[in-house]
N, C-alpha and C. Protein backbone atom coordinates (compact mmCIF):
# COMPACT_ATOMS: atom_id res chain seq x y z
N UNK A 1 -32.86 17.77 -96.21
CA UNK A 1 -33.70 17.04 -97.14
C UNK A 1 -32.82 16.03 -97.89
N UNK A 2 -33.28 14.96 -98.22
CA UNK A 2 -32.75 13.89 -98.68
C UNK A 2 -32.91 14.02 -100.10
N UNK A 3 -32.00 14.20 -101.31
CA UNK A 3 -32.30 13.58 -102.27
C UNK A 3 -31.46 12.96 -103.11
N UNK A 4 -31.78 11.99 -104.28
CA UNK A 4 -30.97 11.45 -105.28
C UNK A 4 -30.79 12.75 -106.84
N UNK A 5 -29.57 12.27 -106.99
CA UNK A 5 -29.08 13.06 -107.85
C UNK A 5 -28.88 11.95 -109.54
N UNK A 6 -29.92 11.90 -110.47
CA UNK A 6 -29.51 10.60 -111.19
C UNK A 6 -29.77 10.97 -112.98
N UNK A 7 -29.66 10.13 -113.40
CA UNK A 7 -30.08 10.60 -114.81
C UNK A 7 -31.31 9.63 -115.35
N UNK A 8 -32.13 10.22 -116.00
CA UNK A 8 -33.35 9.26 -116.33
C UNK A 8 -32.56 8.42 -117.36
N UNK A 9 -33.37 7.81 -117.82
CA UNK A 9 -33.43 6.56 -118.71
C UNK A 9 -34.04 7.21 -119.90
N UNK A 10 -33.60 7.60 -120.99
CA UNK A 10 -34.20 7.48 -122.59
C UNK A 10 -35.53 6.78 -122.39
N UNK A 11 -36.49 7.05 -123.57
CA UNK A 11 -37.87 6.41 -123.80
C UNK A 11 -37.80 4.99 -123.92
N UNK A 12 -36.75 4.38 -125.00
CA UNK A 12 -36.65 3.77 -125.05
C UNK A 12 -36.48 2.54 -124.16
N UNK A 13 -35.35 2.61 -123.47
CA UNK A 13 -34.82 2.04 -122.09
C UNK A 13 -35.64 2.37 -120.89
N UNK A 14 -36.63 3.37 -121.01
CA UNK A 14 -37.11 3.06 -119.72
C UNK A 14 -38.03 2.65 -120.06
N UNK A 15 -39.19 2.15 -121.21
CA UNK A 15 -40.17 1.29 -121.66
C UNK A 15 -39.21 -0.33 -121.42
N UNK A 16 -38.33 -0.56 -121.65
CA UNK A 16 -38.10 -1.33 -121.77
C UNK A 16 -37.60 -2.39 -119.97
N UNK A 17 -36.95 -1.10 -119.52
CA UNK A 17 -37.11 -1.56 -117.55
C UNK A 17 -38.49 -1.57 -117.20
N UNK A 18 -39.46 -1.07 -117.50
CA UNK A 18 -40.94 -0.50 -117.23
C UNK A 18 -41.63 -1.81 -117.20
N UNK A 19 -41.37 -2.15 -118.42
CA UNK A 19 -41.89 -3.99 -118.88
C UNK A 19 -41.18 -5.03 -117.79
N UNK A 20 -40.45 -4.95 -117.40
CA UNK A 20 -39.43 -5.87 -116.74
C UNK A 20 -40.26 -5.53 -115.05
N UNK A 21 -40.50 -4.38 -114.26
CA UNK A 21 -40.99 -4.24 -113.81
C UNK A 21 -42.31 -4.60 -113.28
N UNK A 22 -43.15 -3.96 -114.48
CA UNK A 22 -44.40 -4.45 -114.74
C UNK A 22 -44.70 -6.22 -114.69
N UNK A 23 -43.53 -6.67 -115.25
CA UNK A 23 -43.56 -7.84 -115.60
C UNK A 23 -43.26 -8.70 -113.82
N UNK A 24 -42.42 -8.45 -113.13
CA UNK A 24 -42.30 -8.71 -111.83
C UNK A 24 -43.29 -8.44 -110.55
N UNK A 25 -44.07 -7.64 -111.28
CA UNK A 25 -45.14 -7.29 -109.79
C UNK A 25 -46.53 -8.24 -110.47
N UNK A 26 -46.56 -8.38 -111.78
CA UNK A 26 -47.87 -9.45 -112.00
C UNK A 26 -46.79 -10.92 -111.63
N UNK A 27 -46.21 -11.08 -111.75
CA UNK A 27 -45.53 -12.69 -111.66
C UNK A 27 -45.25 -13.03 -110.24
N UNK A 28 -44.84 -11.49 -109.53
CA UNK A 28 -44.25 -12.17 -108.02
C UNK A 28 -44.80 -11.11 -107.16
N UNK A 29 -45.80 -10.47 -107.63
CA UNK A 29 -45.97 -8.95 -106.69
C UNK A 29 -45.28 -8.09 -106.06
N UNK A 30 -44.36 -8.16 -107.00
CA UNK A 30 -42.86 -7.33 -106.67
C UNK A 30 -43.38 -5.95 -106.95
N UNK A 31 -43.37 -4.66 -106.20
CA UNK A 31 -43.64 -3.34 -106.73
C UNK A 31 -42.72 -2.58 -105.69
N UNK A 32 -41.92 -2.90 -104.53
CA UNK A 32 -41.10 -1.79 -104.11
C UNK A 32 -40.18 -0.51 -105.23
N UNK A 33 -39.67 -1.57 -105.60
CA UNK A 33 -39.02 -0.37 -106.99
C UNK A 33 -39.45 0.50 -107.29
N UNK A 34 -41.26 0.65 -107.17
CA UNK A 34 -41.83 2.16 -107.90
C UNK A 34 -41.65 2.82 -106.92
N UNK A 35 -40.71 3.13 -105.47
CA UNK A 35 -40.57 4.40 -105.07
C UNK A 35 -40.18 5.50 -105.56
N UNK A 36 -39.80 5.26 -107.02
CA UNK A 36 -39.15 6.00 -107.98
C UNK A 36 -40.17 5.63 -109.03
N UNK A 37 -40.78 6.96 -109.78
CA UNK A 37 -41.42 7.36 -111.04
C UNK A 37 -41.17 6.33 -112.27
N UNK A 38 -39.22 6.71 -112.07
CA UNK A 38 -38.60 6.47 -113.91
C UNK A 38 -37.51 6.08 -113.64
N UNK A 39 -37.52 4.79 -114.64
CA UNK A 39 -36.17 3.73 -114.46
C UNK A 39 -34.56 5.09 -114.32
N UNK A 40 -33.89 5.02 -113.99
CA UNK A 40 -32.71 5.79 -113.67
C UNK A 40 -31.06 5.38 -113.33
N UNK A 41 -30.18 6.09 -113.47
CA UNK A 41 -28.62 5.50 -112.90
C UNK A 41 -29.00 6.61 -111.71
N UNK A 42 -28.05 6.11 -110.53
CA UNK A 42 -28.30 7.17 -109.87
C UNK A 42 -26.54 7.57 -109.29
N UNK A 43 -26.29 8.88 -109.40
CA UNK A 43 -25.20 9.27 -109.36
C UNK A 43 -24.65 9.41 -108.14
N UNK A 44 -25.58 9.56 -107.08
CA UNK A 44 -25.89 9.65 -105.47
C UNK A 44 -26.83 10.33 -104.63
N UNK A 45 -26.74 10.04 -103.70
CA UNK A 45 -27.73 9.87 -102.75
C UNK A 45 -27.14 11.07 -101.90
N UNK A 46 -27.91 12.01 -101.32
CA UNK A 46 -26.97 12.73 -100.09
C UNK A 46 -27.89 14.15 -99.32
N UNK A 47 -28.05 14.57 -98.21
CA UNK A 47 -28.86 15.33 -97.46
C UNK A 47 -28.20 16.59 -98.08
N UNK A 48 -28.86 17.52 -98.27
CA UNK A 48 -28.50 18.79 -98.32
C UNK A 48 -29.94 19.86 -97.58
N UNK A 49 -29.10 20.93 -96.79
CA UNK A 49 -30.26 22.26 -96.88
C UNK A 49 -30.86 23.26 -97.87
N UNK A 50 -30.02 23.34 -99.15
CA UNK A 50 -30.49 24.42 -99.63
C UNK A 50 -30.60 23.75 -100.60
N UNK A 51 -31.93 23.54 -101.67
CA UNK A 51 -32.40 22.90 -102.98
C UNK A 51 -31.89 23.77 -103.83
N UNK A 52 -31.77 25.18 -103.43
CA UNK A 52 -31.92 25.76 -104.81
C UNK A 52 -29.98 25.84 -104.77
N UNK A 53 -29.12 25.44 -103.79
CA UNK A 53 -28.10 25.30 -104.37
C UNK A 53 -27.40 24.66 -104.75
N UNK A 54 -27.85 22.93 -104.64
CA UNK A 54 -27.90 21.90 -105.53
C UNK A 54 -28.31 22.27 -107.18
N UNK A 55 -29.55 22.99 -107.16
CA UNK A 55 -30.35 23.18 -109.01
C UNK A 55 -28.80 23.79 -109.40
N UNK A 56 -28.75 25.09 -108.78
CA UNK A 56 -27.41 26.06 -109.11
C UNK A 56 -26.24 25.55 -109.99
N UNK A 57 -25.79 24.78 -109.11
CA UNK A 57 -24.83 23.71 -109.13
C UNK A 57 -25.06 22.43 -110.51
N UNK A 58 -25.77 22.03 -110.43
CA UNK A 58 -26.52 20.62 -111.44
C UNK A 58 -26.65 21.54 -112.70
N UNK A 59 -27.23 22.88 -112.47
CA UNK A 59 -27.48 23.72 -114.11
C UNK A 59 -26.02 23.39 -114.86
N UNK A 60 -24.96 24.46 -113.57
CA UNK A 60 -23.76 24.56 -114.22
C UNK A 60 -23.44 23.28 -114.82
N UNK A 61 -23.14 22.30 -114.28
CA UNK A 61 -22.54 20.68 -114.73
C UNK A 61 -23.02 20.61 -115.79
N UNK A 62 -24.90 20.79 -116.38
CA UNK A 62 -25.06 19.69 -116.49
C UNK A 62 -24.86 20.92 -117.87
N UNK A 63 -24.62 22.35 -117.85
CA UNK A 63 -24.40 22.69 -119.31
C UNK A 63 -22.80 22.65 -119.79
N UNK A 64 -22.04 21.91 -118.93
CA UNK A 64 -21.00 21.68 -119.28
C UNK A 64 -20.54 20.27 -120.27
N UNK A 65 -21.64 19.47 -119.70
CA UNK A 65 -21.39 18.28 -119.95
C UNK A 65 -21.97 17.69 -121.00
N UNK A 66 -21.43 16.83 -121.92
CA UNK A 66 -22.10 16.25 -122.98
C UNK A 66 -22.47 14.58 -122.83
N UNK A 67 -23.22 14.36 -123.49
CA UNK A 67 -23.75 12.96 -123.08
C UNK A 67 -23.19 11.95 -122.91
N UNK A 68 -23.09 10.93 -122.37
CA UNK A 68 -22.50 9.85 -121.98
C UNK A 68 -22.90 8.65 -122.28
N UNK A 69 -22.67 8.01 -122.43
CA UNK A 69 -22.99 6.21 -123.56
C UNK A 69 -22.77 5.40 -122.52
N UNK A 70 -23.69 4.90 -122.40
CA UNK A 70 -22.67 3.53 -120.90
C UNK A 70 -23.43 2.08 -121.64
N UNK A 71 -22.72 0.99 -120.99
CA UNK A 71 -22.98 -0.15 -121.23
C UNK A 71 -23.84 -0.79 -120.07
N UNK A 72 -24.92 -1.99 -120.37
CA UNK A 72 -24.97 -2.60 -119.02
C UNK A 72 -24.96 -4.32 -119.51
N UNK A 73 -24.80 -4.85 -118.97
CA UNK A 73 -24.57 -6.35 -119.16
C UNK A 73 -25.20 -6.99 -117.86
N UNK A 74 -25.90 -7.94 -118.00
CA UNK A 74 -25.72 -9.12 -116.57
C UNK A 74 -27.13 -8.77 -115.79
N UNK A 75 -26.66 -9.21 -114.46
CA UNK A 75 -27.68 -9.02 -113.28
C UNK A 75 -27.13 -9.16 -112.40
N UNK A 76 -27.17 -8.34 -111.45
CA UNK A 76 -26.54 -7.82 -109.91
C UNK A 76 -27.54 -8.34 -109.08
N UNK A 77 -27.16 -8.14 -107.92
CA UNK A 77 -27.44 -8.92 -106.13
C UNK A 77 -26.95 -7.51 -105.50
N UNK A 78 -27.85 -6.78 -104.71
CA UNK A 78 -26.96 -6.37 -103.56
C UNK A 78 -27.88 -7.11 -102.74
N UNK A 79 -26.59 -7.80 -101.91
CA UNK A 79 -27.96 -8.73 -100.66
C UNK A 79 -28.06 -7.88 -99.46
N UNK A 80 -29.20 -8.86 -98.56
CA UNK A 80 -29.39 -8.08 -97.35
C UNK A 80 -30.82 -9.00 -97.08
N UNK A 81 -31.39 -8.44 -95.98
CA UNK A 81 -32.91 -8.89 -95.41
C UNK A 81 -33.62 -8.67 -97.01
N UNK A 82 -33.77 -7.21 -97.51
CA UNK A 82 -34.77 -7.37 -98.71
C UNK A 82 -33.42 -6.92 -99.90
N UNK A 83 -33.02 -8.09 -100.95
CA UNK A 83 -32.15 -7.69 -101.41
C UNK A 83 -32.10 -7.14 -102.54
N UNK A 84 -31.48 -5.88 -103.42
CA UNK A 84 -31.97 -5.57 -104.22
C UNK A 84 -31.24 -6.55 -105.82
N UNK A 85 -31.95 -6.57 -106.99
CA UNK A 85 -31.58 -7.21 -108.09
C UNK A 85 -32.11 -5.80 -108.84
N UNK A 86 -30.34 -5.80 -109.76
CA UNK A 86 -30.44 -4.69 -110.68
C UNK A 86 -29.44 -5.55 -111.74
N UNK A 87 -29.59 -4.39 -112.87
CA UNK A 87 -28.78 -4.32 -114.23
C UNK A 87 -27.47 -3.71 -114.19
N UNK A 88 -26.22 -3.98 -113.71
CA UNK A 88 -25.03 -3.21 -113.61
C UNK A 88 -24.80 -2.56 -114.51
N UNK A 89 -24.49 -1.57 -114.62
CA UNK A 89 -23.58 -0.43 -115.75
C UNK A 89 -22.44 -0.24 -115.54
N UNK A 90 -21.88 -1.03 -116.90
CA UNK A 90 -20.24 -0.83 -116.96
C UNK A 90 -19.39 0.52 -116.39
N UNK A 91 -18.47 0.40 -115.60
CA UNK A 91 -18.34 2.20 -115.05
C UNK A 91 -16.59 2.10 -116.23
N UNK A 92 -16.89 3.33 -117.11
CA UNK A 92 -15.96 3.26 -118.12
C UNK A 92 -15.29 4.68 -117.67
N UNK A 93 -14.14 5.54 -118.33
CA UNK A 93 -13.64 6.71 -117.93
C UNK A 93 -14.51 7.84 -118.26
N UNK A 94 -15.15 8.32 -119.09
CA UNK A 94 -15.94 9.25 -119.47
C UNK A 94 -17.03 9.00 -118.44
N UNK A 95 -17.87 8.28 -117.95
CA UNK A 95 -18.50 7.91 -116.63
C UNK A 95 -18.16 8.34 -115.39
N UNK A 96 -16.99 7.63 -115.06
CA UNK A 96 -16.19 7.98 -113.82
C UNK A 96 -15.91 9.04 -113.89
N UNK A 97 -15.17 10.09 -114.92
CA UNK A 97 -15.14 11.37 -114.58
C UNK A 97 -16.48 12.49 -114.53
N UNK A 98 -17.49 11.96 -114.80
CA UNK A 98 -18.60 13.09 -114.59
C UNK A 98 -19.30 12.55 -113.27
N UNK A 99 -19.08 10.80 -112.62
CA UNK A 99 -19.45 11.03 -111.56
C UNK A 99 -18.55 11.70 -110.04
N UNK A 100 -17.00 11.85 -110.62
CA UNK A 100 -16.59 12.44 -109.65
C UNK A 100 -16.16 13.95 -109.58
N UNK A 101 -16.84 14.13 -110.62
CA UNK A 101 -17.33 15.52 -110.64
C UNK A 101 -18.44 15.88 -109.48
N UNK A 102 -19.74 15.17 -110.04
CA UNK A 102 -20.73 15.53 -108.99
C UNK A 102 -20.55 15.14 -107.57
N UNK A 103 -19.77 13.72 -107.26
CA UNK A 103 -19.35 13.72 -106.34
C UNK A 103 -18.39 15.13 -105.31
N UNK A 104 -17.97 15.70 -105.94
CA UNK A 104 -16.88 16.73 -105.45
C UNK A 104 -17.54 17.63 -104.91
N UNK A 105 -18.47 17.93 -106.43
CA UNK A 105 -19.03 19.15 -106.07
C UNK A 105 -19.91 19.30 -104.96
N UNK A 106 -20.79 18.40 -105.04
CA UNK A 106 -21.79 18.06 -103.92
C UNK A 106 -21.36 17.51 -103.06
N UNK A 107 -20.81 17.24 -102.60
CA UNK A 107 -19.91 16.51 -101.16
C UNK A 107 -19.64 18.12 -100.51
N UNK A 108 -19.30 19.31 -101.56
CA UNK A 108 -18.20 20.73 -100.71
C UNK A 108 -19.72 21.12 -100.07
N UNK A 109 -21.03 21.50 -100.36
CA UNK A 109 -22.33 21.70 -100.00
C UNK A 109 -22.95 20.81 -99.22
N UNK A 110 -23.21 19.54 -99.27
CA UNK A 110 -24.14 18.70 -99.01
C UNK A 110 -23.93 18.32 -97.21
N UNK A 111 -24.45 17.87 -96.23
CA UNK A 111 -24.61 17.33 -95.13
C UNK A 111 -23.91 16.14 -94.93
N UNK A 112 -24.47 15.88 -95.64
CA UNK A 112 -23.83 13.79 -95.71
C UNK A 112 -24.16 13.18 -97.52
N UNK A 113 -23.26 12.50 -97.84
CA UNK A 113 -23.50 11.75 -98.91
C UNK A 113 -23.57 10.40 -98.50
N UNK A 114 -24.20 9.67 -98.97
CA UNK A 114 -24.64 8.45 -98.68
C UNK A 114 -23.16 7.26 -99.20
N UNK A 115 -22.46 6.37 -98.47
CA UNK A 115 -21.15 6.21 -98.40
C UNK A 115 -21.02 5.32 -99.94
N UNK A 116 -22.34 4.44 -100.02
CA UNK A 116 -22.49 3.81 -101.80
C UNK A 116 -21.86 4.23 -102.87
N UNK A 117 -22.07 5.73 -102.23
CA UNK A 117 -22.03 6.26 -103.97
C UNK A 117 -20.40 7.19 -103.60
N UNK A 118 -19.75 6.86 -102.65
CA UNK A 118 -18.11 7.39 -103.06
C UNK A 118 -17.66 6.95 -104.17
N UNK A 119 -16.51 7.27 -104.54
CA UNK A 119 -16.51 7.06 -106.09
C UNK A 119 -15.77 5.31 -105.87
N UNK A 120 -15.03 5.25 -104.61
CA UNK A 120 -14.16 3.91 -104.48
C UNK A 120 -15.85 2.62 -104.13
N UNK A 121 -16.50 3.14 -103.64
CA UNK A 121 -17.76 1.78 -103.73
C UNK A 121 -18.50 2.17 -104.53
N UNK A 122 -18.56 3.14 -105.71
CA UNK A 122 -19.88 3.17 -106.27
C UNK A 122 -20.10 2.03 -107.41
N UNK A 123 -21.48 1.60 -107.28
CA UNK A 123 -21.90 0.31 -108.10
C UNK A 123 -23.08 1.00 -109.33
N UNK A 124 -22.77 1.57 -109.96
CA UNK A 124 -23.73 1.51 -110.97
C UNK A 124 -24.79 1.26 -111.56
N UNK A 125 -26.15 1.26 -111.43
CA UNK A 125 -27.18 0.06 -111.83
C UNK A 125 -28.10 0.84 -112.09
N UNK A 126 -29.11 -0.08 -112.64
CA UNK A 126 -30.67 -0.15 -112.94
C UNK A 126 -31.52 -0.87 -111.78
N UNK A 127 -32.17 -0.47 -111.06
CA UNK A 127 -32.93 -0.97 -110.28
C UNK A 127 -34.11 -1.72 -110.78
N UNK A 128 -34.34 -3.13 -110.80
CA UNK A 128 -35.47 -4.18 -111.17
C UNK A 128 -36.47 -4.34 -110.26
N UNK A 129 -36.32 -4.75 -108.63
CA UNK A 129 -36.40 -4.78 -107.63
C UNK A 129 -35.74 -5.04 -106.44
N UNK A 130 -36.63 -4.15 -105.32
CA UNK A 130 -35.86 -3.60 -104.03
C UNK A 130 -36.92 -3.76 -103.36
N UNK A 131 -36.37 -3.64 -101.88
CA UNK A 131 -37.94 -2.93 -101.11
C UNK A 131 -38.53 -4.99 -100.09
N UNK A 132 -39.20 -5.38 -101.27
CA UNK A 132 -40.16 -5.96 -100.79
C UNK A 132 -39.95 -7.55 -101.37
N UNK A 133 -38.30 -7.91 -101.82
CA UNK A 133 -37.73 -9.06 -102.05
C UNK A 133 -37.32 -9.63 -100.59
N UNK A 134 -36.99 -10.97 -100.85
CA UNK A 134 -36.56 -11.36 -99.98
C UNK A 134 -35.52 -13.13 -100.48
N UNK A 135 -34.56 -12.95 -99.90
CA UNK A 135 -33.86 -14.28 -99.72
C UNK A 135 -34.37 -15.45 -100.27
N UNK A 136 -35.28 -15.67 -99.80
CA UNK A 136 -36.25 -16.98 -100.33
C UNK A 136 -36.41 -17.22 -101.42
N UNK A 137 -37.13 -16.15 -102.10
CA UNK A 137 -37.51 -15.39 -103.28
C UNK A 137 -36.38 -15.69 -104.92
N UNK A 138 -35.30 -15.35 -103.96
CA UNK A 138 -33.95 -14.84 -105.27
C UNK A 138 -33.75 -16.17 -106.23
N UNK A 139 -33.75 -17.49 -105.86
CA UNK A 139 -33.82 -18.00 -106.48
C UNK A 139 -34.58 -18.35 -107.93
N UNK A 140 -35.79 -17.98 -107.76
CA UNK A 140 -36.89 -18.03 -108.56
C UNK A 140 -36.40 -17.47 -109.38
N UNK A 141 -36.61 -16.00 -108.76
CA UNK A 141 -36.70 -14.51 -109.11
C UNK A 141 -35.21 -14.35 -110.05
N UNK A 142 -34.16 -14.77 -110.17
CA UNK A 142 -33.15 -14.91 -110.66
C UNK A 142 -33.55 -15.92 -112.02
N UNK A 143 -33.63 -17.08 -111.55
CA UNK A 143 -34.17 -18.25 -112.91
C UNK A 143 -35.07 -17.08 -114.26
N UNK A 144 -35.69 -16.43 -113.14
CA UNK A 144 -37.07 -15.76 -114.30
C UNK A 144 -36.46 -14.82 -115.23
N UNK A 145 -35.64 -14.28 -114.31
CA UNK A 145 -35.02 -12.97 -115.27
C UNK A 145 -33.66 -13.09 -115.78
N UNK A 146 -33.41 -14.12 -116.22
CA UNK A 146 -32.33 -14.82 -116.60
C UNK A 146 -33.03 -15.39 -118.02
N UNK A 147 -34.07 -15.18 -118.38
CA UNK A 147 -34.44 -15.76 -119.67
C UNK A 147 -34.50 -14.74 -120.27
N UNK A 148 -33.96 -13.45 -120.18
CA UNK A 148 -34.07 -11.96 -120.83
C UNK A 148 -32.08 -11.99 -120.76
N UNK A 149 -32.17 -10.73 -121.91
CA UNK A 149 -30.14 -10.53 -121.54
C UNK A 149 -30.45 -9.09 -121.66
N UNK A 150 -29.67 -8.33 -121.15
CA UNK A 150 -29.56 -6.78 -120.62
C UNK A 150 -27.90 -6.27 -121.27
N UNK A 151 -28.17 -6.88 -122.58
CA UNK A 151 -26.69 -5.83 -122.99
C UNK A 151 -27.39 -4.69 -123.33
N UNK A 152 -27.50 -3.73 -122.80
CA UNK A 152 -27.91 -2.46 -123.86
C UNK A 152 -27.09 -1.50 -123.58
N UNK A 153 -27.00 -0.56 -124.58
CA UNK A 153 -26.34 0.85 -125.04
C UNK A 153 -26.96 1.71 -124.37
N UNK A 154 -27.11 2.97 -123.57
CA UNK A 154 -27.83 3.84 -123.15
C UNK A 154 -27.01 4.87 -123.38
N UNK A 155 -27.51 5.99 -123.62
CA UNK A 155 -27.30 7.73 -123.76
C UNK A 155 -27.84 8.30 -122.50
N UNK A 156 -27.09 8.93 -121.38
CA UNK A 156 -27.22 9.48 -120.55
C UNK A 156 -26.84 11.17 -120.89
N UNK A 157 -27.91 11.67 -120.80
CA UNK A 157 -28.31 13.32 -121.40
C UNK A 157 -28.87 13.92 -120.44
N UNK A 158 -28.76 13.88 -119.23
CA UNK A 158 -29.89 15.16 -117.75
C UNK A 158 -29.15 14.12 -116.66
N UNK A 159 -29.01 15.20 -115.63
CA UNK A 159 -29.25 15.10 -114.07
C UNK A 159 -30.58 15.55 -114.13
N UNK A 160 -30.87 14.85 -113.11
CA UNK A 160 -31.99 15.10 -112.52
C UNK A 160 -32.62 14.42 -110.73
N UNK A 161 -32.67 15.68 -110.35
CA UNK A 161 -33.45 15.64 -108.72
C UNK A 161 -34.48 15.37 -108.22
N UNK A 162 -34.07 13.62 -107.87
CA UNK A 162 -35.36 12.99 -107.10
C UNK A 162 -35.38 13.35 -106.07
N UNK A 163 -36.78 14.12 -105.02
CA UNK A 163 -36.50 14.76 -103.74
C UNK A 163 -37.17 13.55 -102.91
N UNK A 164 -36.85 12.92 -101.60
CA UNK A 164 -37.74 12.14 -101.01
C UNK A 164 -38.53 12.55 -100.09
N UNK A 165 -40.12 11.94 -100.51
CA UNK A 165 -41.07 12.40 -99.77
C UNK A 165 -42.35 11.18 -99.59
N UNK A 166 -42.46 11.25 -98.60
CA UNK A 166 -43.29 10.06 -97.82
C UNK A 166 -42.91 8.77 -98.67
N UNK A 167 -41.74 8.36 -98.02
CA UNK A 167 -41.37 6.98 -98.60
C UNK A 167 -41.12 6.80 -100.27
N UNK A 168 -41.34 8.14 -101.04
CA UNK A 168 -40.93 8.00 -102.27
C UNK A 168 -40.16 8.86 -102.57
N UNK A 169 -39.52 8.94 -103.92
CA UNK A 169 -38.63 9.38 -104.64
C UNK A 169 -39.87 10.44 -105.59
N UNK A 170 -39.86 11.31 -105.67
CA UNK A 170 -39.77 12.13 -106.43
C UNK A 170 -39.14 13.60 -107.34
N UNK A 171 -39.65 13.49 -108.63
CA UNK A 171 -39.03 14.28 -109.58
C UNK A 171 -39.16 15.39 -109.48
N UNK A 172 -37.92 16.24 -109.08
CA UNK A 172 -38.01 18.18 -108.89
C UNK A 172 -37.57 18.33 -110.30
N UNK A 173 -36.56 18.49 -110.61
CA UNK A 173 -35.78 19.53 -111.53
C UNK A 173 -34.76 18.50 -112.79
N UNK A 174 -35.31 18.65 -113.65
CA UNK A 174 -33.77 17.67 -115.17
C UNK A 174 -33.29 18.93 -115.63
N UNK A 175 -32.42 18.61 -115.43
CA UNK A 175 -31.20 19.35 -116.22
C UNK A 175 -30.58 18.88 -117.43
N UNK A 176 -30.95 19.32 -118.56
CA UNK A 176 -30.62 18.69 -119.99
C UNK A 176 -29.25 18.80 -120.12
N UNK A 177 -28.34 18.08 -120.38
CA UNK A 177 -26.67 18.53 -120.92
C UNK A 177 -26.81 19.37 -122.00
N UNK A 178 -26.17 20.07 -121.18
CA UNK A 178 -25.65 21.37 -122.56
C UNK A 178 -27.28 22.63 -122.94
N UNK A 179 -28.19 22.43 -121.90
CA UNK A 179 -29.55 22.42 -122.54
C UNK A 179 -29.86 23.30 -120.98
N UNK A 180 -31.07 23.70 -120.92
CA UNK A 180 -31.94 24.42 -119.69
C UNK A 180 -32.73 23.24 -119.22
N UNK A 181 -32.73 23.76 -117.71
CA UNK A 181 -33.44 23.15 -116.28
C UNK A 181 -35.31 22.85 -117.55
N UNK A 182 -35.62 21.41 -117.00
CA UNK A 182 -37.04 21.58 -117.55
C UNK A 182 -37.77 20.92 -115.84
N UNK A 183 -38.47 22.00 -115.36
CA UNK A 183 -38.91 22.16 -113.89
C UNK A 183 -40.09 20.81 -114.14
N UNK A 184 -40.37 19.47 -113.29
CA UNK A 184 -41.26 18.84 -113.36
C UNK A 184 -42.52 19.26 -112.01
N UNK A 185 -43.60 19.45 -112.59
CA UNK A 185 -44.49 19.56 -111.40
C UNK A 185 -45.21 18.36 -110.59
């Protein structure tokens, strides 16, 4: 089974990607991005067999771990046929060491990790849109969202397990830092 391993977005910050979103699918009918619920960082991507020994695993971390502050600035490109445009997040040391934590851990269990998210290529971001952009497009689509600025502060407080199912991302299990599993149905 395929899933992402990521941390949600605060109320705040994810009302505030939500709008940006929202704001791209009335202007350009951009909506690939909602394969996912809730704006998110995502820590990685990677197949595993056993769910419940990923939760196992994510409990322990995530009551080890205390929250994390990250920065994001700018606007990212990953190109390609449909290319994605996100919000980069500064990758600072308190960052890097809790993602190569989960990296470790889940790499000794997992099938395959998805090669993005090694710790030497991992890119950090907020996803704006994906999916259903295209080349043509970026120009615009860049001008538009270039009249907004994306410095913000975020508090990263839960892992949490998006499982994929029929072309989407969905929410199993958050793990609060320092806090108990809150099971999403």
């Amino acid at each position: 089974m395929m899933v992402a391993v990521v941390s949600l977005l605060d109320a705040e910050h994810s009302q505030m990607v939500n709008e940006i979103i929202d704001d791209l699918e009335r202007t350009f009918g951009l909506k690939g991005v909602k394969i996912t619920a809730d704006p998110h960082v995502t820590w990685l991507i990677c197949e595993i067999e056993k769910l419940a020994q990923l939760k196992t695993y994510l409990s322990e971390v995530a009551g080890q771990t205390k929250s994390v502050r990250v920065k994001t600035t700018g606007l990212g490109i990953f190109p390609g046929e449909h290319p994605v445009i996100f919000v980069p997040v500064i990758r600072a040391d308190g960052f890097n060491l809790v993602h190569a934590e989960l990296y470790r851990g889940i790499r000794a269990f997992s099938r395959h990790t998805v090669n993005f998210y090694d710790p030497e290529n991992w890119v950090p971001h907020i996803s704006l849109a994906l999916r259903d952009t295209t080349p043509e497009i970026l120009p615009t689509l860049i001008t538009y969202l270039n009249q907004r600025t994306y410095n913000w502060d975020i508090e990263l407080n839960n892992f949490s397990i998006l499982r994929s199912e029929n072309n989407q991302f969905r929410q199993d299990t958050t793990y609060q830092f320092n806090s108990k599993p809150v099971e999403i149905s």
